[in-house]
C-alpha atoms as a PDB file:
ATOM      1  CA  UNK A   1       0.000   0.000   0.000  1.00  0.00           C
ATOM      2  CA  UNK A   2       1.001   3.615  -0.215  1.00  0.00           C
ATOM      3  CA  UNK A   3       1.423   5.732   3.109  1.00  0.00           C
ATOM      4  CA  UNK A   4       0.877   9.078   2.694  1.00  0.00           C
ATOM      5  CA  UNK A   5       0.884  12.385   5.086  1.00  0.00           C
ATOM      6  CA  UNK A   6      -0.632  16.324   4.435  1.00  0.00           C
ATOM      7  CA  UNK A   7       1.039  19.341   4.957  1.00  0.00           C
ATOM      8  CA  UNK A   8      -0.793  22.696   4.537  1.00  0.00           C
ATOM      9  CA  UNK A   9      -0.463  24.472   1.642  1.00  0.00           C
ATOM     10  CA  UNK A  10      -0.064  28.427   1.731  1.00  0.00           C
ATOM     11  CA  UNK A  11      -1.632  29.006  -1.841  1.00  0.00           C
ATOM     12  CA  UNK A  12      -4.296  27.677  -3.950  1.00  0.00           C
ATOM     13  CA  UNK A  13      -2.434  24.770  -6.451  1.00  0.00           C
ATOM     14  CA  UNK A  14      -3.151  24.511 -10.253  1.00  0.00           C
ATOM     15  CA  UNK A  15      -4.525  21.146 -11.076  1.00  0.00           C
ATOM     16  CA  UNK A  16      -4.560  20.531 -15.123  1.00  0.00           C
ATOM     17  CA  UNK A  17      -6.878  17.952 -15.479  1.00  0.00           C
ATOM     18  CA  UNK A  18      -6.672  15.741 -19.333  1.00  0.00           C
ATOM     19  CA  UNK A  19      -9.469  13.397 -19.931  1.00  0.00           C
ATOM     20  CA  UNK A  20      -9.526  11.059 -23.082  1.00  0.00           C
ATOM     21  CA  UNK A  21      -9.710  12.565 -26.273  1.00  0.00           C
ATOM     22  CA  UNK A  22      -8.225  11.922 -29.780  1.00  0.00           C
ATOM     23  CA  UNK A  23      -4.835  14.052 -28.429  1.00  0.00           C
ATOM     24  CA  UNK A  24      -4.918  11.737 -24.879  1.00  0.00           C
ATOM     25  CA  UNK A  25      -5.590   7.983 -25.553  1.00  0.00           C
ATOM     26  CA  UNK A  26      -5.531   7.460 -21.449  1.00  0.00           C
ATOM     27  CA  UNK A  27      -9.032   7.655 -19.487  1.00  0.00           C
ATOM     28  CA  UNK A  28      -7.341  10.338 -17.359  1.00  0.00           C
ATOM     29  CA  UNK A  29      -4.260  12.478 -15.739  1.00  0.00           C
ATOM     30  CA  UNK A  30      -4.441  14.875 -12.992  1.00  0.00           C
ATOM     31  CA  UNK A  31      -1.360  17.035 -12.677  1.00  0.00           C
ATOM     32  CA  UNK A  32      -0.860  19.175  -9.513  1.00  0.00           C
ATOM     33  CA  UNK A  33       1.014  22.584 -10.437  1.00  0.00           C
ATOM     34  CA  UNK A  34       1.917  23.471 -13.126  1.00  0.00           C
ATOM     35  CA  UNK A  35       5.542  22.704 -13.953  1.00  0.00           C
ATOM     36  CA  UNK A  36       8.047  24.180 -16.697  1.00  0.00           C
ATOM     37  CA  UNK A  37       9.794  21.070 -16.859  1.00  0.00           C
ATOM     38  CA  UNK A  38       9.291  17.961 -15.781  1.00  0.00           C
ATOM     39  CA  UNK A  39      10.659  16.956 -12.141  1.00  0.00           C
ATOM     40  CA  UNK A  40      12.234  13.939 -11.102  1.00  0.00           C
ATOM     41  CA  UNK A  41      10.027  11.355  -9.517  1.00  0.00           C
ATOM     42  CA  UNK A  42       9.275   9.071  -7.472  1.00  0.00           C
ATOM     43  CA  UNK A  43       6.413   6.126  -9.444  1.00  0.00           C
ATOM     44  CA  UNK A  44       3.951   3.985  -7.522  1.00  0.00           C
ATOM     45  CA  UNK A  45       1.189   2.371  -9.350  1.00  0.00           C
ATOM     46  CA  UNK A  46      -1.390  -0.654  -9.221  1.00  0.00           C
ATOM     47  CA  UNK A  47      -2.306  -2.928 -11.341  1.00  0.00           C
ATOM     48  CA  UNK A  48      -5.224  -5.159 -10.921  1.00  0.00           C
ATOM     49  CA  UNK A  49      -7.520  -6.940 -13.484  1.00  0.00           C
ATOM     50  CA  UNK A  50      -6.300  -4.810 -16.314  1.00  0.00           C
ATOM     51  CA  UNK A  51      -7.157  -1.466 -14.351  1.00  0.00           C
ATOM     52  CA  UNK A  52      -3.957   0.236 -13.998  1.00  0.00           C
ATOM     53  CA  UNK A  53      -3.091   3.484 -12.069  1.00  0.00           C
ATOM     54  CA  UNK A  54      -0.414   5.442 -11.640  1.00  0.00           C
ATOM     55  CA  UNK A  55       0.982   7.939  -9.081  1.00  0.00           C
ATOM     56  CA  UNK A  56       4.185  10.216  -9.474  1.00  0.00           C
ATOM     57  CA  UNK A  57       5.546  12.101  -6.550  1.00  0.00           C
ATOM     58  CA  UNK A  58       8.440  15.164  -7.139  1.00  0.00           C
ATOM     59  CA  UNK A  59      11.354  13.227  -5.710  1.00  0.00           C
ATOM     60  CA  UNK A  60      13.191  16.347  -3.958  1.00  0.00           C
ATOM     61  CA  UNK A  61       9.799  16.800  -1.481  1.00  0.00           C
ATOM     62  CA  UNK A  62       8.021  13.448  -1.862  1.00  0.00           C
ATOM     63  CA  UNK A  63       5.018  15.604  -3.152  1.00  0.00           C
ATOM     64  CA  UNK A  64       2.264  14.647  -5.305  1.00  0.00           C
ATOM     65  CA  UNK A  65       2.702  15.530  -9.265  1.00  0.00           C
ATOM     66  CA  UNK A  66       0.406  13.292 -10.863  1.00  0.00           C
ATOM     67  CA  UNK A  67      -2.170  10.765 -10.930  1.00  0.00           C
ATOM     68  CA  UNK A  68      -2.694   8.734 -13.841  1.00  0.00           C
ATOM     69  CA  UNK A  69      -5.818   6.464 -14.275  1.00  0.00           C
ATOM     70  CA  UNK A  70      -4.206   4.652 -17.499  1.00  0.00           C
ATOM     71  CA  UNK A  71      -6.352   1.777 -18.505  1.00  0.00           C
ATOM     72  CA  UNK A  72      -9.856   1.150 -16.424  1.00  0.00           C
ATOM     73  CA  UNK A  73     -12.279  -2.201 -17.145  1.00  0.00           C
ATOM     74  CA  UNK A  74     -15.717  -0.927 -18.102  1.00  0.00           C
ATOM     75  CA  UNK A  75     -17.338  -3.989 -15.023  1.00  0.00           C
ATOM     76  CA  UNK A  76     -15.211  -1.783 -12.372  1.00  0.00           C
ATOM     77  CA  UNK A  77     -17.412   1.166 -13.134  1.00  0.00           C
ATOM     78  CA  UNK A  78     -20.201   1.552 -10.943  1.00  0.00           C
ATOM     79  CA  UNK A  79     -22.866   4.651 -11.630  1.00  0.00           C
ATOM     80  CA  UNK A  80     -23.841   6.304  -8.794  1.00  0.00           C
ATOM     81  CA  UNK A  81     -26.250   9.026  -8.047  1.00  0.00           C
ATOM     82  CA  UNK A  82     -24.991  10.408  -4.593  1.00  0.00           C
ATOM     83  CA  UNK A  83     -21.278   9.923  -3.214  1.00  0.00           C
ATOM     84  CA  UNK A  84     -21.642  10.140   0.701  1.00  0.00           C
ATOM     85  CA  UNK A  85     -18.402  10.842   2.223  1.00  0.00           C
ATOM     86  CA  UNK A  86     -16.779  10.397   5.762  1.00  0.00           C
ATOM     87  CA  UNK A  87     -14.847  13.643   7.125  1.00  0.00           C
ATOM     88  CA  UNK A  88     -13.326  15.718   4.629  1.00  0.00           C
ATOM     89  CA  UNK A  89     -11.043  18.500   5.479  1.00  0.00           C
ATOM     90  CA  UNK A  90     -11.413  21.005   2.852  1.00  0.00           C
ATOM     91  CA  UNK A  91     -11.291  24.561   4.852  1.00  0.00           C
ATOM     92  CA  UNK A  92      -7.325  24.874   3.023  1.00  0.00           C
ATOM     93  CA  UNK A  93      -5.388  23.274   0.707  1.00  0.00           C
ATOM     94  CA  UNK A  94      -3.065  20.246   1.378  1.00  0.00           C
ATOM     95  CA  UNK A  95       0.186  18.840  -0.216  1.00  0.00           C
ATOM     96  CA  UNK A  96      -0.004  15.067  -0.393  1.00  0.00           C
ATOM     97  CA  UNK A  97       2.925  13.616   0.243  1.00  0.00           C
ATOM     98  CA  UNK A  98       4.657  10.000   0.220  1.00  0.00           C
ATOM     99  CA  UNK A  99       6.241   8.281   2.644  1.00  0.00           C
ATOM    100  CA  UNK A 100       8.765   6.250   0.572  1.00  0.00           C
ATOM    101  CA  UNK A 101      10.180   4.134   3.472  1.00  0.00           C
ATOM    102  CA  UNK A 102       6.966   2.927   4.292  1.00  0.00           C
ATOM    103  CA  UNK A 103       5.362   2.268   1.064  1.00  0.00           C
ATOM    104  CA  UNK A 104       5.117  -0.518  -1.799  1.00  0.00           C
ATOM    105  CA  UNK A 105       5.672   1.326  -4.688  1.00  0.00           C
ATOM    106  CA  UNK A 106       4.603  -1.768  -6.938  1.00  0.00           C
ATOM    107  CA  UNK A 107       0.662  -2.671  -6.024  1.00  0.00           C
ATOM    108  CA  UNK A 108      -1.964  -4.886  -6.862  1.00  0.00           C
ATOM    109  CA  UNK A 109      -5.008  -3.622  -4.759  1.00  0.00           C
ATOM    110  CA  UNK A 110      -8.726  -3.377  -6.563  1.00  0.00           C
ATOM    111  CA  UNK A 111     -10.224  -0.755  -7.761  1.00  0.00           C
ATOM    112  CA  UNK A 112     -13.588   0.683  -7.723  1.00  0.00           C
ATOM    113  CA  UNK A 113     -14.594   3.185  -9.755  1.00  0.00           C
ATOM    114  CA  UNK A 114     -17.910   5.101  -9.497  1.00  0.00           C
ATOM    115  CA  UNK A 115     -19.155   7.411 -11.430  1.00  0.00           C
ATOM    116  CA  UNK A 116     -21.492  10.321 -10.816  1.00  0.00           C
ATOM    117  CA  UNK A 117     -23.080  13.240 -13.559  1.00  0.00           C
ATOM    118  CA  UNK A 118     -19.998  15.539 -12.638  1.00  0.00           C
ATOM    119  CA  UNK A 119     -17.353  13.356 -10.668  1.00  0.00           C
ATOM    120  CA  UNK A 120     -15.235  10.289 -10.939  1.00  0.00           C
ATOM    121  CA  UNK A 121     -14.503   8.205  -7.312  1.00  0.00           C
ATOM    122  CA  UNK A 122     -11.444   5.639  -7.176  1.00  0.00           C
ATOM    123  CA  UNK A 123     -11.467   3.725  -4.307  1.00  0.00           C
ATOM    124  CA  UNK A 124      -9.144   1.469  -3.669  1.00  0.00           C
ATOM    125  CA  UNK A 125      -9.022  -1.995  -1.685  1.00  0.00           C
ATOM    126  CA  UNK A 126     -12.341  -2.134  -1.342  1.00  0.00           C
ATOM    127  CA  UNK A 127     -12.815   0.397   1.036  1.00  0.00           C
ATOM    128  CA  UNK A 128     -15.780   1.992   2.261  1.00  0.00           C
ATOM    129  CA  UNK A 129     -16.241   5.295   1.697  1.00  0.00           C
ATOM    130  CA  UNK A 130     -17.623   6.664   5.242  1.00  0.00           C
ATOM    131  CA  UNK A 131     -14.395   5.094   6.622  1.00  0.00           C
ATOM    132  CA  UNK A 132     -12.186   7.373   4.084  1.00  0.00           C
ATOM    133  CA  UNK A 133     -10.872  10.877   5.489  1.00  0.00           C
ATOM    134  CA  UNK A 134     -10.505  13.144   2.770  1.00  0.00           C
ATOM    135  CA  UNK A 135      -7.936  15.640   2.441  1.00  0.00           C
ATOM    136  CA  UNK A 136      -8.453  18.848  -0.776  1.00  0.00           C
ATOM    137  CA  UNK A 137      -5.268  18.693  -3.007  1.00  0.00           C
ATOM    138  CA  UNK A 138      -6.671  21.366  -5.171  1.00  0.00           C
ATOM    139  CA  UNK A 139      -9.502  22.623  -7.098  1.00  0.00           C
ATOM    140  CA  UNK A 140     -12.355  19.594  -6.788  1.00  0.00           C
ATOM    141  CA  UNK A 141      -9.372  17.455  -6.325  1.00  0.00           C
ATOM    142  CA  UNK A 142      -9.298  14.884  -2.633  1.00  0.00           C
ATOM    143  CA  UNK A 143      -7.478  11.979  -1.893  1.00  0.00           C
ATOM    144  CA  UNK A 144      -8.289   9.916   0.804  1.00  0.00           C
ATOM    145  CA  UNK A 145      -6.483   7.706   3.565  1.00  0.00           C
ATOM    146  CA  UNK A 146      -8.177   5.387   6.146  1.00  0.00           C
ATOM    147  CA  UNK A 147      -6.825   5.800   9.864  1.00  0.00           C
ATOM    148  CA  UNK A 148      -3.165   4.523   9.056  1.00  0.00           C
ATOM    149  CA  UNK A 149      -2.929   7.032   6.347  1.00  0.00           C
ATOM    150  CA  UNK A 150      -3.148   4.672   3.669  1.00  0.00           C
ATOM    151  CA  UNK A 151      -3.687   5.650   0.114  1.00  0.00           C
ATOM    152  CA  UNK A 152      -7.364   4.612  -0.234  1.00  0.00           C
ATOM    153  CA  UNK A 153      -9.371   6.506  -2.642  1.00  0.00           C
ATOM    154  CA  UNK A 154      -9.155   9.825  -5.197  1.00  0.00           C
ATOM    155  CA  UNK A 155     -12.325  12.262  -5.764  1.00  0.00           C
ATOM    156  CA  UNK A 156     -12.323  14.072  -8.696  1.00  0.00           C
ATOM    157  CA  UNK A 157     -15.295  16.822  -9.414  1.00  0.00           C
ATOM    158  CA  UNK A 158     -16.398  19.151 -10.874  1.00  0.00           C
ATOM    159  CA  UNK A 159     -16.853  17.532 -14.846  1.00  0.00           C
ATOM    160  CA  UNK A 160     -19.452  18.105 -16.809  1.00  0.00           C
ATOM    161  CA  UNK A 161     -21.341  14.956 -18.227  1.00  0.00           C
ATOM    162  CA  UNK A 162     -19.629  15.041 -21.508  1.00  0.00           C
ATOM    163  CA  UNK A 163     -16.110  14.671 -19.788  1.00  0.00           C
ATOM    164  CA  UNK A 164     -17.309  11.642 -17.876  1.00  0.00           C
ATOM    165  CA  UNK A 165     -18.595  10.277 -21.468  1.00  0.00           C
ATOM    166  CA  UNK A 166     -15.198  10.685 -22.792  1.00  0.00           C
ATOM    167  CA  UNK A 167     -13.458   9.353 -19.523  1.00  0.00           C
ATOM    168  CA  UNK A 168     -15.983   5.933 -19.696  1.00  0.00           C
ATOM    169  CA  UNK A 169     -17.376   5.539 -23.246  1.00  0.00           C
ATOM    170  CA  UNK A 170     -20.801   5.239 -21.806  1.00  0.00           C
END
């Protein structure tokens, strides 16, 4: 699993979110900042019956870059009307960062994707979502640990129902 920890931010990050298109053959990438170059990093990612995701953290701060949802199986996506969440701390931004020592950066944990008219849900090893604490990255970005702060799920909002088409296919 990945173990993770928050620091405050002082500022308001960019996210650039890409969703599939003709240009990006990949269901989705979520960068955080906006970068001039690309920084060295640090890869973790999960594979599990063909749904593969991938996380990249700067390797100078152990910071989260990027999240990569590269290949999803259409009978992992759930639709769901409602997303009903356990604590969320959204009052200020967070960094998400990695704790390397304590992590497998090679994982095969599930993943469950639902899907909502404006937001994608990853949730990973099966967890429930009332049990998730979720943490604002940036802009209708969370990720969210369970009490060890373990990696277990990644909110993203604010689509429009077109972008989800494009994401899913459906």
């Amino acid at each position: 699993m990945i173990k993770i920890y928050f620091q405050e931010r002082l500022n308001r990050p960019e996210i650039i979110v890409e969703l599939y298109s003709s240009i990006n053959p990949i269901p989705f990438s979520v960068t955080v900042r906006k970068y001039s170059e690309f920084p060295a990093t640090i890869s973790c990612r999960s594979i599990h019956d063909q749904n593969l995701i991938e996380f990249r953290f700067r390797e100078n701060d152990n910071v989260l870059f990027e999240i990569t949802l590269v290949n999803i199986q259409s009978h992992s996506v759930k639709t769901a009307h409602e997303l009903k969440f356990g604590k969320i701390y959204d009052s200020e931004f967070y960094d998400c960062c990695i704790a390397v020592e304590e992590s497998t950066l090679e994982n095969n944990f599930p993943i469950e994707i639902l899907r909502t008219d404006n937001s994608i849900c990853l949730i990973f090893d099966t967890s429930n979502l009332q049990d998730i604490e979720y943490y604002l990255v940036g802009p209708n970005l969370l990720v969210g640990v369970d009490d060890h702060m373990l990696l277990k799920s990644i909110h993203l909002a604010g689509l429009t129902s077109e972008e989800i088409y494009n994401v899913f296919g459906f």
